[in-house]
PDB file of N, CA and C in Angstrom:
ATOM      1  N   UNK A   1       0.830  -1.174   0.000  1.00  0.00           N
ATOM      2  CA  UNK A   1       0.000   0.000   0.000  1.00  0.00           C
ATOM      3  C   UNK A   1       0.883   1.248   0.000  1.00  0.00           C
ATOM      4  N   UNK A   2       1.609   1.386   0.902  1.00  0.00           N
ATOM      5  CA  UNK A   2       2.498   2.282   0.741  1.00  0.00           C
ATOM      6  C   UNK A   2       3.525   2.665  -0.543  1.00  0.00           C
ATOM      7  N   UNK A   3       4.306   1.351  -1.465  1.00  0.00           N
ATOM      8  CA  UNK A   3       4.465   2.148  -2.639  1.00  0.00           C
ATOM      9  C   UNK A   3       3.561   2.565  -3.326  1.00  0.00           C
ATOM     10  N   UNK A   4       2.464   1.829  -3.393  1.00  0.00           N
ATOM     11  CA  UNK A   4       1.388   2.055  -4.336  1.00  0.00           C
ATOM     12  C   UNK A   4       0.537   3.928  -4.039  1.00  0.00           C
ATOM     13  N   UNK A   5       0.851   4.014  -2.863  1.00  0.00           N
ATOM     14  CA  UNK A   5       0.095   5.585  -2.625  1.00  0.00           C
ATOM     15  C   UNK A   5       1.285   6.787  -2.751  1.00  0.00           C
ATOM     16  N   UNK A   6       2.992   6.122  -2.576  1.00  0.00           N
ATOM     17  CA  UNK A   6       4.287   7.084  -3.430  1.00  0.00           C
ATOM     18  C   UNK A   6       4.185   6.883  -4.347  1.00  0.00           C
ATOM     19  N   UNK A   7       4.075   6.137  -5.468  1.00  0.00           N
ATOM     20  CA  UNK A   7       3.625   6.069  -7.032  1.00  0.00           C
ATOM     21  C   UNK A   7       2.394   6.457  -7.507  1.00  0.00           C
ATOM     22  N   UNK A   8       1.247   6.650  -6.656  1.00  0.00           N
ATOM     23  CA  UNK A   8       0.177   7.630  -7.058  1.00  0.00           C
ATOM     24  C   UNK A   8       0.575   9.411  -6.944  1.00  0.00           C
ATOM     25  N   UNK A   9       0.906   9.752  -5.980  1.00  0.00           N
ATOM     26  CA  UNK A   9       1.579  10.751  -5.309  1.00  0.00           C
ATOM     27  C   UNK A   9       2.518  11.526  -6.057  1.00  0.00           C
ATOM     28  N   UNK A  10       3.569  10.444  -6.529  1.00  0.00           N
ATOM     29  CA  UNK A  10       4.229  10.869  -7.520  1.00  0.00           C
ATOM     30  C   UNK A  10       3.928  11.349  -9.161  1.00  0.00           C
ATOM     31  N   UNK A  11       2.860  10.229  -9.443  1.00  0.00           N
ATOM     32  CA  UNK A  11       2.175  10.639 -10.847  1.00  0.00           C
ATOM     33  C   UNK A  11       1.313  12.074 -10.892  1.00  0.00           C
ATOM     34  N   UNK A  12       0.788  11.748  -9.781  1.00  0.00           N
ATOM     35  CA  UNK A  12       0.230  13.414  -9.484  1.00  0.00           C
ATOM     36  C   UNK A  12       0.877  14.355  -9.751  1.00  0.00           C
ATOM     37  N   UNK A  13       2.245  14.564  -8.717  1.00  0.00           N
ATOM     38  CA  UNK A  13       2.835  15.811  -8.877  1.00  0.00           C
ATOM     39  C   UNK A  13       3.319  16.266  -9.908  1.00  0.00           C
ATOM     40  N   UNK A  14       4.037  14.956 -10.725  1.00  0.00           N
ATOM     41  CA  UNK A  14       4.154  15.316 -12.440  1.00  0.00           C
ATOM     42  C   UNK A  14       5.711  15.097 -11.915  1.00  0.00           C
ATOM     43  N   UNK A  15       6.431  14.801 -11.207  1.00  0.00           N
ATOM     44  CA  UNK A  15       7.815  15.141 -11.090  1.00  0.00           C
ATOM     45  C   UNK A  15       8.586  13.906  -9.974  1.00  0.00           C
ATOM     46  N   UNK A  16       9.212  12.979 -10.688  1.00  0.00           N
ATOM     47  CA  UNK A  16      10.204  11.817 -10.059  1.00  0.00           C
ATOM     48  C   UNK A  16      10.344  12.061  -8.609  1.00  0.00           C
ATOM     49  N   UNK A  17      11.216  13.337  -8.791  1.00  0.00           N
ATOM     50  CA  UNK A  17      12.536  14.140  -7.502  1.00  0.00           C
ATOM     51  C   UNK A  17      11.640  14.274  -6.550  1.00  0.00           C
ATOM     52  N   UNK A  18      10.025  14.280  -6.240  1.00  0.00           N
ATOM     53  CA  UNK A  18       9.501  13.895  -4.913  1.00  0.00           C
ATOM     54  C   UNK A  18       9.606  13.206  -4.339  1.00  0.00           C
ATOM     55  N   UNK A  19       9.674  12.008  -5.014  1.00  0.00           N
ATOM     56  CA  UNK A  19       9.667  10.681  -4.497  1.00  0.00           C
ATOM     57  C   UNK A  19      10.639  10.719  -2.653  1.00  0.00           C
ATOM     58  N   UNK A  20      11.386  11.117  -3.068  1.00  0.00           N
ATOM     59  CA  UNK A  20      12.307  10.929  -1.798  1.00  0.00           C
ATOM     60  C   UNK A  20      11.462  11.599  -0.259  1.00  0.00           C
ATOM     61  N   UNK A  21      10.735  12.169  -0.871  1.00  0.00           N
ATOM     62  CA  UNK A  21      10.082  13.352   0.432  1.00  0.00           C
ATOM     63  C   UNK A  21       8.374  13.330   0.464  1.00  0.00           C
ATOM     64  N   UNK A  22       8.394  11.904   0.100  1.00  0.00           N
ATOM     65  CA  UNK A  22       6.847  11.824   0.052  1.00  0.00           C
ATOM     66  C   UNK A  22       7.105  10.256   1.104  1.00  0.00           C
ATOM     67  N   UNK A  23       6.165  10.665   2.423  1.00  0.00           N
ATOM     68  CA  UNK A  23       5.876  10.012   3.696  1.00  0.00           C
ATOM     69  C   UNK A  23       4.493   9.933   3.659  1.00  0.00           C
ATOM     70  N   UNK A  24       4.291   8.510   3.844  1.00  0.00           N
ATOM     71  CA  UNK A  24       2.841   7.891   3.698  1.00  0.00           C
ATOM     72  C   UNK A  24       3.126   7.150   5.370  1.00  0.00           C
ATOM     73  N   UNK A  25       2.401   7.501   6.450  1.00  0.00           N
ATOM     74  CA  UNK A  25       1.859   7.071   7.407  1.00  0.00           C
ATOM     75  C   UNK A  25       0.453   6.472   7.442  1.00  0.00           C
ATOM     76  N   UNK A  26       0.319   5.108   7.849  1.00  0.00           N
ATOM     77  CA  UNK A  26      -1.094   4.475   7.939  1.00  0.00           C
ATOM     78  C   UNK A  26      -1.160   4.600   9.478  1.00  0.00           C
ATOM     79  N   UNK A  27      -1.917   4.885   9.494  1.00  0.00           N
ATOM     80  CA  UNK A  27      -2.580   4.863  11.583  1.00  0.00           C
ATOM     81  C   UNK A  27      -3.999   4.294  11.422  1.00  0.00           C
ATOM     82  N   UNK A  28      -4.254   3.364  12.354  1.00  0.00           N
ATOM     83  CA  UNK A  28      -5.341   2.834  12.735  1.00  0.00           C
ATOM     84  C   UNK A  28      -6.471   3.836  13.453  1.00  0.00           C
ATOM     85  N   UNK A  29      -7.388   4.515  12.525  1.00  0.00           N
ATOM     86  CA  UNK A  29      -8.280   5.351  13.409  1.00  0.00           C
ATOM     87  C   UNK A  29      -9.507   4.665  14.496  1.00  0.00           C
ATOM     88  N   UNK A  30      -9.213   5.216  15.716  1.00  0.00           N
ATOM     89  CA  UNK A  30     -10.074   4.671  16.819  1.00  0.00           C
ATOM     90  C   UNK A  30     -11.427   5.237  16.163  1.00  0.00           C
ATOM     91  N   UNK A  31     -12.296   3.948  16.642  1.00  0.00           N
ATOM     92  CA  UNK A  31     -14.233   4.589  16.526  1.00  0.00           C
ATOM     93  C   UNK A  31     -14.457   5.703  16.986  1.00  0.00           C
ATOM     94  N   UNK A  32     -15.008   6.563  16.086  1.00  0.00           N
ATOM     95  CA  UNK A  32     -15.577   7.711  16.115  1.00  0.00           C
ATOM     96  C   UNK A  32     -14.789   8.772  16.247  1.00  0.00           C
ATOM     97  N   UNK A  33     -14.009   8.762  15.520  1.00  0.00           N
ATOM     98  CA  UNK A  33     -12.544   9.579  16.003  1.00  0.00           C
ATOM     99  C   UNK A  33     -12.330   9.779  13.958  1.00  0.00           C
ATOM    100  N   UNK A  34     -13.366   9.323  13.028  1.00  0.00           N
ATOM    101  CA  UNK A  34     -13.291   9.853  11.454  1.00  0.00           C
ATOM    102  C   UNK A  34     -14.792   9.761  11.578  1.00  0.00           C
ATOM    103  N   UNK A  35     -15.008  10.693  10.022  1.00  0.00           N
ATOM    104  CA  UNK A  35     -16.011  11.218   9.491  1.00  0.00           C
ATOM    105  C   UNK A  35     -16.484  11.132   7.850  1.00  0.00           C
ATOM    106  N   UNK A  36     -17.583  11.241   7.560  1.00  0.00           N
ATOM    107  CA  UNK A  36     -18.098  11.583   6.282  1.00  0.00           C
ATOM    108  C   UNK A  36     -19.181  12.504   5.931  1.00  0.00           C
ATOM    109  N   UNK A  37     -19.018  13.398   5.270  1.00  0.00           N
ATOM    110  CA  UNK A  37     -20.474  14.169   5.350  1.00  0.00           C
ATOM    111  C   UNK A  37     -20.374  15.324   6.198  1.00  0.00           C
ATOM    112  N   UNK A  38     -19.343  15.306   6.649  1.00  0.00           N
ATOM    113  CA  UNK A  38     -19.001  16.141   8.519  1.00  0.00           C
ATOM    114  C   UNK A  38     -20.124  15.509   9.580  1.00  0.00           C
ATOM    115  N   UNK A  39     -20.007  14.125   9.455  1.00  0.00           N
ATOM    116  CA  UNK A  39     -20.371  13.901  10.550  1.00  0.00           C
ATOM    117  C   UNK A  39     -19.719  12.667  11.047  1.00  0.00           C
ATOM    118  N   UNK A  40     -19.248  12.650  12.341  1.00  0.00           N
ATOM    119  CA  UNK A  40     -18.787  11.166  12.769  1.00  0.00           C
ATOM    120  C   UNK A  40     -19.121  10.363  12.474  1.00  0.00           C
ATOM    121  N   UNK A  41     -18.289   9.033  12.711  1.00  0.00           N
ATOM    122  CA  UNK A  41     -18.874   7.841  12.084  1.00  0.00           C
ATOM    123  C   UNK A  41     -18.367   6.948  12.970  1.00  0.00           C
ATOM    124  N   UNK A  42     -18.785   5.307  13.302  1.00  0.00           N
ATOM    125  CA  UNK A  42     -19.685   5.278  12.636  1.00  0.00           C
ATOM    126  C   UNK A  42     -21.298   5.806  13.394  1.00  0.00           C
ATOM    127  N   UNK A  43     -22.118   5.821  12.550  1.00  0.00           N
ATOM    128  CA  UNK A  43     -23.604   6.650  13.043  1.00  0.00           C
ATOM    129  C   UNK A  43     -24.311   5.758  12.109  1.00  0.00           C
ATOM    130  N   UNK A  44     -24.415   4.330  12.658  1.00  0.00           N
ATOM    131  CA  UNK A  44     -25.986   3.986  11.555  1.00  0.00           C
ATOM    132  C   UNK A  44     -26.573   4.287  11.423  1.00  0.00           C
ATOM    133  N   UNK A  45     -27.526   5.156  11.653  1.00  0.00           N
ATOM    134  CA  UNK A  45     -28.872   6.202  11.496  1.00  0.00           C
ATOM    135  C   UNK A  45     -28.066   6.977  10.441  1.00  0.00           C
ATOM    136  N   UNK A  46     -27.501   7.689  10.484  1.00  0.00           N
ATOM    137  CA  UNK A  46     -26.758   8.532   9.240  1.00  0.00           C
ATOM    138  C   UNK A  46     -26.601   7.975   7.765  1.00  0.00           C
ATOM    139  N   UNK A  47     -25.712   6.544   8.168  1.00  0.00           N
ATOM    140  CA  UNK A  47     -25.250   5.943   6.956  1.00  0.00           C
ATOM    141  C   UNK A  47     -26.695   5.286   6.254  1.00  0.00           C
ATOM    142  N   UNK A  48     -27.471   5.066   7.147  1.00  0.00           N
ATOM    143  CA  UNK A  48     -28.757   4.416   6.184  1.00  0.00           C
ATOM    144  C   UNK A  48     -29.845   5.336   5.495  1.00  0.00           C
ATOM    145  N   UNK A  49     -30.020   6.957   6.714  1.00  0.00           N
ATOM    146  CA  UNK A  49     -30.863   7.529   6.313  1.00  0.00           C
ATOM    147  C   UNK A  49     -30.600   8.581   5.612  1.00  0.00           C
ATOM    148  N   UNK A  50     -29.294   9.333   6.400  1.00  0.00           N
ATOM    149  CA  UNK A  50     -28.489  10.946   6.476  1.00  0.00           C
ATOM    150  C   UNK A  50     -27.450  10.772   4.694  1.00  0.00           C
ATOM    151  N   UNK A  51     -27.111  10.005   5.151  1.00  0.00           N
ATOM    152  CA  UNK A  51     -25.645   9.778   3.704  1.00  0.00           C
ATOM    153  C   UNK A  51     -26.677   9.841   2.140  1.00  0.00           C
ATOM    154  N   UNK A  52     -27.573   8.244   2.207  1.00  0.00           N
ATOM    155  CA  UNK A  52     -28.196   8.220   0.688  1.00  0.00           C
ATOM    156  C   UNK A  52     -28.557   9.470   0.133  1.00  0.00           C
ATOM    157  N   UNK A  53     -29.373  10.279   0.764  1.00  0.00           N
ATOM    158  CA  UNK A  53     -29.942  11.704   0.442  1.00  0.00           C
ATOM    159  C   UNK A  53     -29.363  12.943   0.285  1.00  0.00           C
ATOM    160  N   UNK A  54     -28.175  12.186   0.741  1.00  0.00           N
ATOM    161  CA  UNK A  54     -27.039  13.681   0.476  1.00  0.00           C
ATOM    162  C   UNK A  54     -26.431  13.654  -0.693  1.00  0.00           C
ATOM    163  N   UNK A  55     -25.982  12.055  -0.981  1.00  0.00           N
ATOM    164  CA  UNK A  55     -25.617  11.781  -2.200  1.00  0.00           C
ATOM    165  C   UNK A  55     -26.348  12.171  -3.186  1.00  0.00           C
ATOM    166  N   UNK A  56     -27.496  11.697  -2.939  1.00  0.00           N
ATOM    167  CA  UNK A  56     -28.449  11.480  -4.453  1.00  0.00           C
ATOM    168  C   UNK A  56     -28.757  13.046  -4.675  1.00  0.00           C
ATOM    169  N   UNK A  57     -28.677  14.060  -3.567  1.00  0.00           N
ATOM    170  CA  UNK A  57     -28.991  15.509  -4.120  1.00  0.00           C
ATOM    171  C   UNK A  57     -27.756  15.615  -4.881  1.00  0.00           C
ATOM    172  N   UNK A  58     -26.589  15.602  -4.512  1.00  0.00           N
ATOM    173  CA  UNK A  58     -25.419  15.678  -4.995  1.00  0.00           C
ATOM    174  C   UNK A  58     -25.249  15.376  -6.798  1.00  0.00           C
ATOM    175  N   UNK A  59     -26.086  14.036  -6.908  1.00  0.00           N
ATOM    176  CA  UNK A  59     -26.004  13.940  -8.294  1.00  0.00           C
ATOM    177  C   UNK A  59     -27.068  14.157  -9.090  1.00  0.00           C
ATOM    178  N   UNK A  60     -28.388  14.929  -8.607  1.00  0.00           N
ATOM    179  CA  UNK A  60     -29.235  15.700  -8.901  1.00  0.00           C
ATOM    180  C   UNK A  60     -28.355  16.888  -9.539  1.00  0.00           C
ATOM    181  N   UNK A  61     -27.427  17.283  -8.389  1.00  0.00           N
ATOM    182  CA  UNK A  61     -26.836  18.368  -8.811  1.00  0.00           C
ATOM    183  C   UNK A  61     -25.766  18.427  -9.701  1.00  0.00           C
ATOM    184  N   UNK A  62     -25.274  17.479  -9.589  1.00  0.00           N
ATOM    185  CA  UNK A  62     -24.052  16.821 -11.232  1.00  0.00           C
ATOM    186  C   UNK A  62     -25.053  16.575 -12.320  1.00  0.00           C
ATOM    187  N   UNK A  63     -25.963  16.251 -12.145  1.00  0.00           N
ATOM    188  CA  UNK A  63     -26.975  15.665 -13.389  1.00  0.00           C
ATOM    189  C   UNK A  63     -27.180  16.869 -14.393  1.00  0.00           C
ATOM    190  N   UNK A  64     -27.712  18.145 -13.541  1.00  0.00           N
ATOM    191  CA  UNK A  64     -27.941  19.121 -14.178  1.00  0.00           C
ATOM    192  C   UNK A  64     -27.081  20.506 -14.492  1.00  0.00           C
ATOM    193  N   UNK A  65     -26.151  20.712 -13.818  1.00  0.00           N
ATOM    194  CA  UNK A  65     -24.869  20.730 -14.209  1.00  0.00           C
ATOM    195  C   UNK A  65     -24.175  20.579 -15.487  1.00  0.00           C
ATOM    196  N   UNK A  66     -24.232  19.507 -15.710  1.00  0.00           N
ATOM    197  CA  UNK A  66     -23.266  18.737 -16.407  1.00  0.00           C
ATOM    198  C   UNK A  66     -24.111  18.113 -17.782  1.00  0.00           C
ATOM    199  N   UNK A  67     -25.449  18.107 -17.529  1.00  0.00           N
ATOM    200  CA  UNK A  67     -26.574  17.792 -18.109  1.00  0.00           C
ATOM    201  C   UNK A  67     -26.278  15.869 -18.458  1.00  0.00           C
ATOM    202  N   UNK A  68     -26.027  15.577 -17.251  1.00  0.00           N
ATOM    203  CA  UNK A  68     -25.742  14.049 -17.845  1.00  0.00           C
ATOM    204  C   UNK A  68     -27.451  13.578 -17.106  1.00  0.00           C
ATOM    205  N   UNK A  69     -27.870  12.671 -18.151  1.00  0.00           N
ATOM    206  CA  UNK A  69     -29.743  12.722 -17.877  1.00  0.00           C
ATOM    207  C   UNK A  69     -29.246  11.393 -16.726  1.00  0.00           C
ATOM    208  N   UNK A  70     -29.811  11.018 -15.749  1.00  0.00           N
ATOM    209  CA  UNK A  70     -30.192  10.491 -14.369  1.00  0.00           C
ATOM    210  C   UNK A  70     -30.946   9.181 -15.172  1.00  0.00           C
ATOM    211  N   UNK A  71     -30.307   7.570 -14.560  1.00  0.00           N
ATOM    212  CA  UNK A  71     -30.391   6.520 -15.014  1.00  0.00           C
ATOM    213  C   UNK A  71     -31.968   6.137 -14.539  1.00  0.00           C
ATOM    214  N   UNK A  72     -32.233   6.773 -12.860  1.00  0.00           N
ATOM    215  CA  UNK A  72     -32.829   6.257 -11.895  1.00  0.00           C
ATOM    216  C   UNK A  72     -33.541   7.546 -11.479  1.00  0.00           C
ATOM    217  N   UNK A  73     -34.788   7.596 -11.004  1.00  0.00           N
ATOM    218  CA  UNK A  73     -35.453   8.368 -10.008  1.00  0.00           C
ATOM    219  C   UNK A  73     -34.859   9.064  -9.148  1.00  0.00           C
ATOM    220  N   UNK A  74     -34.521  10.164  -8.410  1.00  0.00           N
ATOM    221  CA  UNK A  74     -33.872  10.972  -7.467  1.00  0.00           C
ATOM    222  C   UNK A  74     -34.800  10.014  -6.056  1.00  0.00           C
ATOM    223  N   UNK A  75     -36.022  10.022  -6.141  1.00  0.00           N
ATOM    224  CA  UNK A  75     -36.424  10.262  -5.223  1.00  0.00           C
ATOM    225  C   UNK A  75     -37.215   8.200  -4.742  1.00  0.00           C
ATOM    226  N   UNK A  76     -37.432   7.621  -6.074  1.00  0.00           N
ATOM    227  CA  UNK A  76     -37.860   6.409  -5.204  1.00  0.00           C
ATOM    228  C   UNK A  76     -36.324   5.727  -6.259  1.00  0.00           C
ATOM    229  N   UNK A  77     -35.262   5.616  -6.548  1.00  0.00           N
ATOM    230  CA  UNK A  77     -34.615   4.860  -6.935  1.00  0.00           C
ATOM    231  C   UNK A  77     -35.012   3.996  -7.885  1.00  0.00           C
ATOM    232  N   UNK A  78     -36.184   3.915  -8.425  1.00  0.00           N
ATOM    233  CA  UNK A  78     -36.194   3.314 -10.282  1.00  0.00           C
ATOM    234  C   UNK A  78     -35.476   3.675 -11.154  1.00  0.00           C
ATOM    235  N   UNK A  79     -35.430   2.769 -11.955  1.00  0.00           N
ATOM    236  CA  UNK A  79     -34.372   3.234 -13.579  1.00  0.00           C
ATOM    237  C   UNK A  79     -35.716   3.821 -14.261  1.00  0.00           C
ATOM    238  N   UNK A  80     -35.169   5.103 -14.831  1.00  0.00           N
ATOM    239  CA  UNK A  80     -36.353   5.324 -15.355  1.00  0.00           C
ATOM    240  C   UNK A  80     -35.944   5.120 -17.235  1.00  0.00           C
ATOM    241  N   UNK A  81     -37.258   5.714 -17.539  1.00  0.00           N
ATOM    242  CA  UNK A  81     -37.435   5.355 -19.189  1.00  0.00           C
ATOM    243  C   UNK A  81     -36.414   5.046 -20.136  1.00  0.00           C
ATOM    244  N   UNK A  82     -35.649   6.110 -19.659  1.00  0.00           N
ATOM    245  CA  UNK A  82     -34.484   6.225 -21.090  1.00  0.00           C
ATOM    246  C   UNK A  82     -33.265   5.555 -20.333  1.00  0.00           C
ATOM    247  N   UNK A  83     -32.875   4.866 -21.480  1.00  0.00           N
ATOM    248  CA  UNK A  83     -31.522   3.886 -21.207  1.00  0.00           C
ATOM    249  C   UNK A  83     -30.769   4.690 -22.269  1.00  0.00           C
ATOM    250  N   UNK A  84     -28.726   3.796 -21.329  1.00  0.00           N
ATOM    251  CA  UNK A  84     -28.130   4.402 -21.610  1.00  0.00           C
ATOM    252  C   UNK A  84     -27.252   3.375 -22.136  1.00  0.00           C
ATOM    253  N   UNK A  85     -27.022   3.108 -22.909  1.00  0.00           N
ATOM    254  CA  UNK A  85     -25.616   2.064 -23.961  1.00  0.00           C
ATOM    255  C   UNK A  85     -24.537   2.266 -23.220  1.00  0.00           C
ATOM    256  N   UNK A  86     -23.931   1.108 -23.534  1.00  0.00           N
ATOM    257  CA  UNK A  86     -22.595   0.689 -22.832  1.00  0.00           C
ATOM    258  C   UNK A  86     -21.612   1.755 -23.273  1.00  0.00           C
ATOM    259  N   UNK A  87     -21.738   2.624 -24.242  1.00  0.00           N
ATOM    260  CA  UNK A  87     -20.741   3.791 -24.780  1.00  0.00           C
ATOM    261  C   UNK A  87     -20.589   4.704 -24.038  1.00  0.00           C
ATOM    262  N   UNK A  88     -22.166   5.138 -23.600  1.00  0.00           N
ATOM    263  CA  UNK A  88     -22.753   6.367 -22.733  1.00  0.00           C
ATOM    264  C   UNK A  88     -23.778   7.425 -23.676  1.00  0.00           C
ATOM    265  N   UNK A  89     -23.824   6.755 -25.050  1.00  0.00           N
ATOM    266  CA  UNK A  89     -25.110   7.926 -25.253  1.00  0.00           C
ATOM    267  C   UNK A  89     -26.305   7.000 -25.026  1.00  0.00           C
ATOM    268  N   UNK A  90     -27.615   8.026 -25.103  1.00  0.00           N
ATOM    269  CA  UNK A  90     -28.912   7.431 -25.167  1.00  0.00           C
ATOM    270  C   UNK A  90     -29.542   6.341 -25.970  1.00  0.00           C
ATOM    271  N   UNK A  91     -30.471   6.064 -25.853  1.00  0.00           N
ATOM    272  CA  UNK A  91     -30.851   4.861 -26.904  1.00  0.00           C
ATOM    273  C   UNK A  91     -32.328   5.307 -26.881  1.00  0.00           C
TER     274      UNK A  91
END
């Protein structure tokens, strides 16, 4: 894991000569001591009720944006009418 996140790190920066000065520390985070959403975790009530709905506004809001048309319902999770080809245009 660790070369693999100095060889990401590195492709990023665009430049070899980091390599030497790029420190990847893994630490074991104690419960409830990380977050998502800004909110601690873990919080099952969050992750089942709080998280889905944040997301799915989120790509409400990429959808239209970006105008990429929405596979599925925002709101009950059906695929709706229009399908999308394995390419990515409409059908």
């Amino acid at each position: 894991m660790i070369e693999r996140l100095t060889d990401t790190f590195v492709a990023c920066a665009g430049v070899e000569g980091v390599r030497p000065y790029v420190n990847v520390q893994i630490e074991e985070v104690d419960e409830g001591h990380w977050g998502l959403g800004g909110r601690v975790l873990p919080d099952p009530n969050f992750l089942v009720n709080g998280f889905p709905p944040m997301v799915e506004k989120a790509a409400v809001q990429f959808s239209q944006v970006y105008k990429v048309p929405m596979k599925r319902d925002a709101d009950t999770g059906k695929e709706t009418a229009e399908k999308t080809s394995p390419g990515g245009s409409s059908t």
